[in-house]
PDB file of N, CA and C in Angstrom:
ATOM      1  N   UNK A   1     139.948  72.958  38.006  1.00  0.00           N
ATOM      2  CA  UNK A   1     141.090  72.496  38.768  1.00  0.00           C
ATOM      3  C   UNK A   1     142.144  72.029  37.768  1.00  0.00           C
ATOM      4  N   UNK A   2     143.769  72.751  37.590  1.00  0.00           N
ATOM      5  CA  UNK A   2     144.770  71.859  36.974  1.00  0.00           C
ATOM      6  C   UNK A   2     144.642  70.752  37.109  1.00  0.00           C
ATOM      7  N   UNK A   3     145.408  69.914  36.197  1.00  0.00           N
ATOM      8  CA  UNK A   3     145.299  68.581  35.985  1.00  0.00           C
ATOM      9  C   UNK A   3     147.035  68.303  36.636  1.00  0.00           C
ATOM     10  N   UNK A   4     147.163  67.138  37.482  1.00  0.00           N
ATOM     11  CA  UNK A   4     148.171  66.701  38.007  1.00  0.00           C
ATOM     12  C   UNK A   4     149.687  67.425  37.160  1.00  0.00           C
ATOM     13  N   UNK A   5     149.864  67.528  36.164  1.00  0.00           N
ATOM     14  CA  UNK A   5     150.879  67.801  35.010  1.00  0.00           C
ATOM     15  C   UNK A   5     150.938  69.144  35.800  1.00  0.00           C
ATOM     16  N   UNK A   6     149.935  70.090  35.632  1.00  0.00           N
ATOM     17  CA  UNK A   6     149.787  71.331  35.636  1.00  0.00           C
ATOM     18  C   UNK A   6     150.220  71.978  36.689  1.00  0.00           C
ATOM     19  N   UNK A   7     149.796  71.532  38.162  1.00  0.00           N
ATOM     20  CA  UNK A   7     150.140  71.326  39.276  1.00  0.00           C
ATOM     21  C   UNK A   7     151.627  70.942  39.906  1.00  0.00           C
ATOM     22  N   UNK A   8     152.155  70.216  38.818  1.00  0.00           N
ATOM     23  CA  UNK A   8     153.606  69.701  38.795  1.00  0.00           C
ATOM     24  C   UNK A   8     154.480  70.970  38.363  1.00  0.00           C
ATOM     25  N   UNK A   9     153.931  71.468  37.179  1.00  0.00           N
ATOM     26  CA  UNK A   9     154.793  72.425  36.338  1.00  0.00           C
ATOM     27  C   UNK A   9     154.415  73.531  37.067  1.00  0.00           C
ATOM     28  N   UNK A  10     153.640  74.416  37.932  1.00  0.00           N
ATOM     29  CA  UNK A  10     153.707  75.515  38.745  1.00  0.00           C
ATOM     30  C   UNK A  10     154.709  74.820  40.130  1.00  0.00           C
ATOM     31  N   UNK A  11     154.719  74.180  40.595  1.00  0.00           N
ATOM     32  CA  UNK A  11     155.786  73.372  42.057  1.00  0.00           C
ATOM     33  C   UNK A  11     157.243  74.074  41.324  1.00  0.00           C
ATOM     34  N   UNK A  12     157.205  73.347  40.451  1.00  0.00           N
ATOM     35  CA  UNK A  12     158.762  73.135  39.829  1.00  0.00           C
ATOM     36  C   UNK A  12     158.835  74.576  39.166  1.00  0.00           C
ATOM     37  N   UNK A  13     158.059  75.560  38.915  1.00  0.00           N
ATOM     38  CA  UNK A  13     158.280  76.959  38.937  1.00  0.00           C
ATOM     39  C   UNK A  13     158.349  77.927  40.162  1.00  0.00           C
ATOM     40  N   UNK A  14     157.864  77.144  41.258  1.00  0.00           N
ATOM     41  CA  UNK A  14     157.599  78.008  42.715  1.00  0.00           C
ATOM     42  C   UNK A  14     158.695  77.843  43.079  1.00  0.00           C
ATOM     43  N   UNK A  15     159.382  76.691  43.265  1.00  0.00           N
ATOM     44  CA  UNK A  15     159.968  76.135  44.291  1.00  0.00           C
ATOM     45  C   UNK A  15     161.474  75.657  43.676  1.00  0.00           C
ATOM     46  N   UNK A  16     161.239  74.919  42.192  1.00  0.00           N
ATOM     47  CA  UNK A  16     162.362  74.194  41.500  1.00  0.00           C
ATOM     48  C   UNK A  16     162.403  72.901  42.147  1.00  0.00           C
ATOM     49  N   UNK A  17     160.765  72.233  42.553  1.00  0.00           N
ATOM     50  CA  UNK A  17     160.922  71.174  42.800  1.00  0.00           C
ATOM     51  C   UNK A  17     159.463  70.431  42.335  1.00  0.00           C
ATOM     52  N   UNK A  18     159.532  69.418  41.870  1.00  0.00           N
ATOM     53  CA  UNK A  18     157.809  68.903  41.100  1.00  0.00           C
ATOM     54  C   UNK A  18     157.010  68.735  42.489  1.00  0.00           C
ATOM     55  N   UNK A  19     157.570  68.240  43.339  1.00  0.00           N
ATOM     56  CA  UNK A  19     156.454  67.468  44.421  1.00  0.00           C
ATOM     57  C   UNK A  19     155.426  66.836  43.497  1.00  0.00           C
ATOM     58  N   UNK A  20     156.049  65.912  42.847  1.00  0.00           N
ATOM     59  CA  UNK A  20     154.867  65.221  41.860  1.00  0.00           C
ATOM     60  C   UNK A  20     153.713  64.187  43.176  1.00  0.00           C
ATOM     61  N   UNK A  21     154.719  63.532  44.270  1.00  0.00           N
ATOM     62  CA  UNK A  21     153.844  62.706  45.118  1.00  0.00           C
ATOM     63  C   UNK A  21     153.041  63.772  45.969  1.00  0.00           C
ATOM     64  N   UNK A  22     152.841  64.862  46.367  1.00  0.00           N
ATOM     65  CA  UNK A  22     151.690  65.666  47.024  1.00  0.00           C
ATOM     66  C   UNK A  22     150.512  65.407  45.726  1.00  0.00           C
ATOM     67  N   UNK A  23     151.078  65.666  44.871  1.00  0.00           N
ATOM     68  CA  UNK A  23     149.809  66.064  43.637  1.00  0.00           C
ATOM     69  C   UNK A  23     149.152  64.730  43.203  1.00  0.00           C
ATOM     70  N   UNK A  24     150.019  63.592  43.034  1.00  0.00           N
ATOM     71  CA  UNK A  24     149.150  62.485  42.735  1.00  0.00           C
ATOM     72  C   UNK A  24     149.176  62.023  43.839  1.00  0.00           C
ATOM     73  N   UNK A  25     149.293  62.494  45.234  1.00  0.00           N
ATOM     74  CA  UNK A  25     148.194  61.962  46.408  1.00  0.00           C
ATOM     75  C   UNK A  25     146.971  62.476  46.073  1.00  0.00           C
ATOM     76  N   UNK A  26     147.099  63.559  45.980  1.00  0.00           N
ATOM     77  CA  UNK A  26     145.739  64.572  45.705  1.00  0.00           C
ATOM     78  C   UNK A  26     144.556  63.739  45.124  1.00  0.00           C
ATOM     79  N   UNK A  27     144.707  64.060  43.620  1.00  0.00           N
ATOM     80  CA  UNK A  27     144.553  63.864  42.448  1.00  0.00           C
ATOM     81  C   UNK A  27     144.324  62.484  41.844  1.00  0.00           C
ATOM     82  N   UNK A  28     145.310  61.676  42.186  1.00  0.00           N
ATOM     83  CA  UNK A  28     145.684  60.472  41.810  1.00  0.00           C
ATOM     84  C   UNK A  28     144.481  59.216  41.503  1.00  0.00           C
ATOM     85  N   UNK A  29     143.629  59.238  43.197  1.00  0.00           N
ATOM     86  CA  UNK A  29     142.933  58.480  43.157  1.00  0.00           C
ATOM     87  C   UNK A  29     141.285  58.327  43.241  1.00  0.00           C
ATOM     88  N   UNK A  30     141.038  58.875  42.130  1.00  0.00           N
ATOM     89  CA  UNK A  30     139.285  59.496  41.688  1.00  0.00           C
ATOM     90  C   UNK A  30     138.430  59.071  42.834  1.00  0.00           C
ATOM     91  N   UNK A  31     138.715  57.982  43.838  1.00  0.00           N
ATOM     92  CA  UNK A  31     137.973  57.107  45.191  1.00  0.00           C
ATOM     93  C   UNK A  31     137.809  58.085  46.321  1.00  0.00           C
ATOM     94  N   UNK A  32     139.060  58.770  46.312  1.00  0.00           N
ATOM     95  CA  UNK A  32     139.563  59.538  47.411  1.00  0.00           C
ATOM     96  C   UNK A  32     140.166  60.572  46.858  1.00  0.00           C
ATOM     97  N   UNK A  33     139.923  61.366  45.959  1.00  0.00           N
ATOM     98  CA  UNK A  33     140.008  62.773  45.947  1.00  0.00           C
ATOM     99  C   UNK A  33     139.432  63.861  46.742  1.00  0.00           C
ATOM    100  N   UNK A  34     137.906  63.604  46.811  1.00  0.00           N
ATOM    101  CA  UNK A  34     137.305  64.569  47.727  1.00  0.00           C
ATOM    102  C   UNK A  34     137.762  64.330  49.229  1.00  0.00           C
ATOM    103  N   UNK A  35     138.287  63.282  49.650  1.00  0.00           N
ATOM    104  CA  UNK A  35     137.846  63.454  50.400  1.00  0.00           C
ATOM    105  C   UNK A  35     139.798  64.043  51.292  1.00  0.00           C
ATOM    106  N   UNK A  36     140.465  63.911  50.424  1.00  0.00           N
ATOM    107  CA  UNK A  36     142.047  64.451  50.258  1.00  0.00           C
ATOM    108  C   UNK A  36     141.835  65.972  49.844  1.00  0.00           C
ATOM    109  N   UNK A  37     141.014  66.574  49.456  1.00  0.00           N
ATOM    110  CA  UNK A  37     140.324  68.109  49.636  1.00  0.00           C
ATOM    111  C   UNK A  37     139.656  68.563  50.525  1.00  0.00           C
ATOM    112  N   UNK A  38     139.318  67.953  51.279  1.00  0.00           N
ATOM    113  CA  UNK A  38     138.504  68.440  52.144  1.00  0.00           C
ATOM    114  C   UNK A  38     139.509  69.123  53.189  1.00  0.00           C
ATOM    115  N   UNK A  39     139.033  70.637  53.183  1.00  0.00           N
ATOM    116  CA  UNK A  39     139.487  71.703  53.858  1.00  0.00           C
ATOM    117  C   UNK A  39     139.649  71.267  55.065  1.00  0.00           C
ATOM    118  N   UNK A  40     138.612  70.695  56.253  1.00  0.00           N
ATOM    119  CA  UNK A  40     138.597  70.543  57.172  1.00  0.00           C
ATOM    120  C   UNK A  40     140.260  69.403  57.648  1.00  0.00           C
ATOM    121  N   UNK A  41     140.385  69.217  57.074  1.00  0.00           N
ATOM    122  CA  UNK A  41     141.510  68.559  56.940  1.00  0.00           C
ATOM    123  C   UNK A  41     143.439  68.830  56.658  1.00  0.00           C
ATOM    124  N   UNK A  42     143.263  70.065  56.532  1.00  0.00           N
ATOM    125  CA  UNK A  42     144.376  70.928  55.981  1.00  0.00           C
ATOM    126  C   UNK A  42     145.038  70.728  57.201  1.00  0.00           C
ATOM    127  N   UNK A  43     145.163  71.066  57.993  1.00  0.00           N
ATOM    128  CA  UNK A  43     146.202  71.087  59.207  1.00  0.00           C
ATOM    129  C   UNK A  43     146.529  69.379  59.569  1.00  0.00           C
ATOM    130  N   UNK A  44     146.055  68.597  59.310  1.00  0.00           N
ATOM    131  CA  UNK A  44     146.631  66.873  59.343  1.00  0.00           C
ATOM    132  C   UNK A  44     147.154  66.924  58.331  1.00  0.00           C
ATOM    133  N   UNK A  45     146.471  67.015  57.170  1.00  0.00           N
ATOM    134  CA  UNK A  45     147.294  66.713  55.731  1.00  0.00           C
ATOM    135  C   UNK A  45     148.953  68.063  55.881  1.00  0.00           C
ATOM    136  N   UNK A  46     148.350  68.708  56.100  1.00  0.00           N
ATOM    137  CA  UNK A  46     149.969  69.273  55.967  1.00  0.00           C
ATOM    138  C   UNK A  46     150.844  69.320  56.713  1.00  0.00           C
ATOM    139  N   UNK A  47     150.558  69.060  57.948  1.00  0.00           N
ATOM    140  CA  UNK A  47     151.507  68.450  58.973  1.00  0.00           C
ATOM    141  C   UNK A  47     152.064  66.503  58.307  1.00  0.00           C
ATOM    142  N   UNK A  48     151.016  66.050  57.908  1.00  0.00           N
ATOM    143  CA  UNK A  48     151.692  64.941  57.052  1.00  0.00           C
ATOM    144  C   UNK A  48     152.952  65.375  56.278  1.00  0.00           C
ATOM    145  N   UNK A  49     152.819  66.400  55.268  1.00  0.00           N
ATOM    146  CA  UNK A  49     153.673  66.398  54.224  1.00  0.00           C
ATOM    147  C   UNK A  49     155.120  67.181  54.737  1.00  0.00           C
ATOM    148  N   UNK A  50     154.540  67.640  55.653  1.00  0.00           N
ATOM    149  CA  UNK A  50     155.904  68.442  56.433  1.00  0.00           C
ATOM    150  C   UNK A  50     156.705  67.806  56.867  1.00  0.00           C
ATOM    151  N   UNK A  51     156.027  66.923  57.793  1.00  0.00           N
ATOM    152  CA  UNK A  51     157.261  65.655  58.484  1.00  0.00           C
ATOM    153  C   UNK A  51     157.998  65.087  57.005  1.00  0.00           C
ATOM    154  N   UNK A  52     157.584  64.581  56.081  1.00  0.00           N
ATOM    155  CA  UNK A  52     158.062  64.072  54.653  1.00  0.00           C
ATOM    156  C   UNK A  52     159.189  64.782  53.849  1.00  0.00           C
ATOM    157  N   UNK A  53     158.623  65.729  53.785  1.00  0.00           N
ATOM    158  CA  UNK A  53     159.122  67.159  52.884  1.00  0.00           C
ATOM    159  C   UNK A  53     159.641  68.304  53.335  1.00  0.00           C
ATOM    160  N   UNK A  54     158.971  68.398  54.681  1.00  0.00           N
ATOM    161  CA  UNK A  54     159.809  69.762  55.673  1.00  0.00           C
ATOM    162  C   UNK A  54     158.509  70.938  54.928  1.00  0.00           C
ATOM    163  N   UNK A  55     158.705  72.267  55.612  1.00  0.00           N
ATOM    164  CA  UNK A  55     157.353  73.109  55.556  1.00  0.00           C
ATOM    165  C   UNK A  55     157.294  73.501  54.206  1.00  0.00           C
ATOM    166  N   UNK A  56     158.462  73.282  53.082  1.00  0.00           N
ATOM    167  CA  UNK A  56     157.903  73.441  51.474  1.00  0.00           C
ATOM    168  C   UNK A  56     156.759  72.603  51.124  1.00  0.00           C
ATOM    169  N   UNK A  57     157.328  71.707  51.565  1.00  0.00           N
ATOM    170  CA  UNK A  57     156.258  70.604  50.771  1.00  0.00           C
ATOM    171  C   UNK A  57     154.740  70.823  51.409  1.00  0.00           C
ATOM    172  N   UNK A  58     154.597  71.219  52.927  1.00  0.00           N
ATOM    173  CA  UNK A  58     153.455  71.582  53.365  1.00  0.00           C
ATOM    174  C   UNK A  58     152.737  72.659  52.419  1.00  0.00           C
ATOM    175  N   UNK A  59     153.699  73.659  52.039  1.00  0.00           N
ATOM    176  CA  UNK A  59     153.266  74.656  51.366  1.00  0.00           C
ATOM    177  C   UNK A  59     152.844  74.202  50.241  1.00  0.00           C
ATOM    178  N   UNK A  60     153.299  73.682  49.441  1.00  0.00           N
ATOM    179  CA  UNK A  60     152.979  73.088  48.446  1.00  0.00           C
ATOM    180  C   UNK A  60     151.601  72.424  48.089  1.00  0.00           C
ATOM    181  N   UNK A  61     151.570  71.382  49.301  1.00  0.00           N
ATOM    182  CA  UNK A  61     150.436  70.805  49.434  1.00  0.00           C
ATOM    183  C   UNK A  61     149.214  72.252  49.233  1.00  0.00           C
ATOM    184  N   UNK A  62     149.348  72.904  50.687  1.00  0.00           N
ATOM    185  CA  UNK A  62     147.795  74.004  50.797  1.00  0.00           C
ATOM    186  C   UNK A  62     147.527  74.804  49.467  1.00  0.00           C
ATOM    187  N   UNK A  63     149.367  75.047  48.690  1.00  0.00           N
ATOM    188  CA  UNK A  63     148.915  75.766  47.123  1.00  0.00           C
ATOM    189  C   UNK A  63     148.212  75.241  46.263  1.00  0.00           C
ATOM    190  N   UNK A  64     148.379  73.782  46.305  1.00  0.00           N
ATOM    191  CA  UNK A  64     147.686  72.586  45.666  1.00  0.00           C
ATOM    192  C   UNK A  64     146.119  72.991  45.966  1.00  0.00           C
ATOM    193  N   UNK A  65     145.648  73.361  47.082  1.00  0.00           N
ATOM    194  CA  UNK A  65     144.179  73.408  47.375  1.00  0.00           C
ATOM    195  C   UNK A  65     143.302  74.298  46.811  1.00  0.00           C
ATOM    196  N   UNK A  66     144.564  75.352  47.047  1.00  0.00           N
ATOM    197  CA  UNK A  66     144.612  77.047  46.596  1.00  0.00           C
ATOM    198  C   UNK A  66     144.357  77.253  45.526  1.00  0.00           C
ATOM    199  N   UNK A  67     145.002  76.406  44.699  1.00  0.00           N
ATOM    200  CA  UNK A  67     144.697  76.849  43.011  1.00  0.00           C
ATOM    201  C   UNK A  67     143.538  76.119  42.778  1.00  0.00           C
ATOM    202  N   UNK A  68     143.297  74.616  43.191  1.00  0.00           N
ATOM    203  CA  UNK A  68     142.034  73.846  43.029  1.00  0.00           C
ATOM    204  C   UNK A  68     140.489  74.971  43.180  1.00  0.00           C
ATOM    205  N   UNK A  69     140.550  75.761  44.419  1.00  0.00           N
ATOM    206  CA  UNK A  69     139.616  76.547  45.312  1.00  0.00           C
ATOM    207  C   UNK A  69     139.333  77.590  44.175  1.00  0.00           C
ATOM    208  N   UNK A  70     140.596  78.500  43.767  1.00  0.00           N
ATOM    209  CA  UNK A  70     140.324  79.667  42.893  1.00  0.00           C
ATOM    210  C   UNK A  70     140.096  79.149  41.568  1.00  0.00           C
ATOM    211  N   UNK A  71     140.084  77.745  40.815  1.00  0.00           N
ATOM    212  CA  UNK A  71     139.701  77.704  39.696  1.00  0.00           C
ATOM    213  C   UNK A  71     137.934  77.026  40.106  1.00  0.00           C
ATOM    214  N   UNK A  72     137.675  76.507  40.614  1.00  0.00           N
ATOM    215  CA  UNK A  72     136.653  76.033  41.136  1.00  0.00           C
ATOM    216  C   UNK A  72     135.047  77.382  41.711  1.00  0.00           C
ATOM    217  N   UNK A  73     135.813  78.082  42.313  1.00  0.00           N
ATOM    218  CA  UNK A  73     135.336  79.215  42.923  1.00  0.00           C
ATOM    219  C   UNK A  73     135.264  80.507  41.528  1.00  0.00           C
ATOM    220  N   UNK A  74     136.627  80.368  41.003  1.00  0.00           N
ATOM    221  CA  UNK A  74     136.576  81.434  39.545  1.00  0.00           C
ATOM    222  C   UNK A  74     135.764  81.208  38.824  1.00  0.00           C
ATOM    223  N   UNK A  75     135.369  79.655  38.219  1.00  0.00           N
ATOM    224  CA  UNK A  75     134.369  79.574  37.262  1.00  0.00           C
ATOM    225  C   UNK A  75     132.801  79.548  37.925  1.00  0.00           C
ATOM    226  N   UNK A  76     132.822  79.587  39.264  1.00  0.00           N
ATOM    227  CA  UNK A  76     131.265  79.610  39.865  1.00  0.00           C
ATOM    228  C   UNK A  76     130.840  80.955  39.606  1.00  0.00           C
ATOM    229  N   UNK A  77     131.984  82.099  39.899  1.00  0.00           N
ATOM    230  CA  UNK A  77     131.902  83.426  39.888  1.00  0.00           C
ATOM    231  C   UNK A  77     131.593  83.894  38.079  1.00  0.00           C
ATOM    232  N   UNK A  78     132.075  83.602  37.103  1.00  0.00           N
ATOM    233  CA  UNK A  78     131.668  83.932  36.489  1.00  0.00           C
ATOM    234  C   UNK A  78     130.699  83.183  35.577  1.00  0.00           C
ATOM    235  N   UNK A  79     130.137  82.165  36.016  1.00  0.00           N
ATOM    236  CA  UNK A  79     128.801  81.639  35.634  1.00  0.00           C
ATOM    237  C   UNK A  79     127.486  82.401  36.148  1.00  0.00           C
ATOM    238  N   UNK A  80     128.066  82.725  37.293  1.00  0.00           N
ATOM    239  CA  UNK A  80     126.893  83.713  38.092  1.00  0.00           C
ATOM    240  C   UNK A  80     126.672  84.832  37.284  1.00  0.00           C
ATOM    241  N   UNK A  81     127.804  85.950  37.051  1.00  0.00           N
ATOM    242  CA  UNK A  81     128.235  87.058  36.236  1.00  0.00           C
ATOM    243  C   UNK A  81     127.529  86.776  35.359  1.00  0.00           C
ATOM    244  N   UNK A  82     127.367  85.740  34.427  1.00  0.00           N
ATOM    245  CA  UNK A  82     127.002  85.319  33.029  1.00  0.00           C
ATOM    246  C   UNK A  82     125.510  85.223  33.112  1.00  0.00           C
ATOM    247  N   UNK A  83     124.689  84.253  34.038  1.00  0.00           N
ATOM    248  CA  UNK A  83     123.915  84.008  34.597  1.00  0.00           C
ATOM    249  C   UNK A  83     122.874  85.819  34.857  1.00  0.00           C
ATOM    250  N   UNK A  84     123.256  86.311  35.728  1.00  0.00           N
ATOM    251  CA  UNK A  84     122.983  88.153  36.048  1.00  0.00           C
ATOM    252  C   UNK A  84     122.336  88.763  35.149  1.00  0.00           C
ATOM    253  N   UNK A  85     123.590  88.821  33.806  1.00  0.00           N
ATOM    254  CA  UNK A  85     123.321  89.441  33.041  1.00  0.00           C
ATOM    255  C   UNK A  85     122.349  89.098  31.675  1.00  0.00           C
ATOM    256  N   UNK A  86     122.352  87.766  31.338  1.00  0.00           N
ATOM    257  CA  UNK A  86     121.409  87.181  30.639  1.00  0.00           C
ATOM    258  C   UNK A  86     120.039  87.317  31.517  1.00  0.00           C
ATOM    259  N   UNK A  87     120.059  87.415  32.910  1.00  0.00           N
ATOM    260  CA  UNK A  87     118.613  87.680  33.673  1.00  0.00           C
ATOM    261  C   UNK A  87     118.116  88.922  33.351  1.00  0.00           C
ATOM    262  N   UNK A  88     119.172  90.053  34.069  1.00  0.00           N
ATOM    263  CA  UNK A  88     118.869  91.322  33.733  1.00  0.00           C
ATOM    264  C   UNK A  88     118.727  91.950  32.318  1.00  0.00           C
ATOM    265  N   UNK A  89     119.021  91.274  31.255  1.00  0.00           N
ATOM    266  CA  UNK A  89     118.268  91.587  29.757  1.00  0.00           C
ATOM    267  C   UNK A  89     117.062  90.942  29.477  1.00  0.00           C
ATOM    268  N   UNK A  90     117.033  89.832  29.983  1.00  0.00           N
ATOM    269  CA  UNK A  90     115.721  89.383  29.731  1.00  0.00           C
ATOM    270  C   UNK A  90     114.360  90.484  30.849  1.00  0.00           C
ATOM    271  N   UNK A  91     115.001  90.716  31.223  1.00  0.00           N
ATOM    272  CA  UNK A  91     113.910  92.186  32.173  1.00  0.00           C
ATOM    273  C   UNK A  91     113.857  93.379  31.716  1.00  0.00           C
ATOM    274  N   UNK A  92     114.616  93.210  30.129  1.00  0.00           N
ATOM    275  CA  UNK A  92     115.067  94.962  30.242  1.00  0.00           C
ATOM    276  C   UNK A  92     116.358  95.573  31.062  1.00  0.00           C
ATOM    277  N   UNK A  93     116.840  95.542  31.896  1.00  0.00           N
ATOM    278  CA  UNK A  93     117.831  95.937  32.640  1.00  0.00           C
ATOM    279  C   UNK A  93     118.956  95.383  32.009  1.00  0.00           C
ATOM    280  N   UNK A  94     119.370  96.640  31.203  1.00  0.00           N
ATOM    281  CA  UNK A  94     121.039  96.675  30.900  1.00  0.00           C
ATOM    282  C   UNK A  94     121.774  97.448  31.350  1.00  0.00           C
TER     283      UNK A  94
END
């Protein structure tokens, strides 16, 4: 998962705006991070940020999740990949 900075500097490349407060809502508070990720939750949380920000900032917010999901999900995928193939040599199977 980007680190708050990182998250800032793709906004302000999407959009030309940081939305630094979506990201250190996110992010911000190690107590309540998970539970400010939690998917089940996407349609409150971004109806939050909409009334605030109007539907960029909503967007913003779910990209926030989006990139969290595909770096999270990317490195599961290729641990597995990694994982496979160190199995399948140790069997012979290359």
């Amino acid at each position: 998962m980007p680190p708050i900075e990182r998250h800032v500097q793709i906004s302000k490349e999407r959009t030309g705006k940081e939305y630094r407060e979506i990201h250190e809502w996110l992010d911000g508070d190690a107590e309540k991070k998970a539970e400010r990720h939690d998917i089940t939750k996407m349609y409150e949380y971004a109806k939050m940020f909409e009334q605030k920000y109007g539907l960029e900032g909503a967007d913003e917010y779910i990209q926030h999740i989006h990139d969290d999901l595909k770096g999270k999900f990317g490195h599961l995928l290729e641990d597995l990949a990694k994982a496979l193939t160190e199995t399948l040599n140790y069997f012979g199977v290359k």
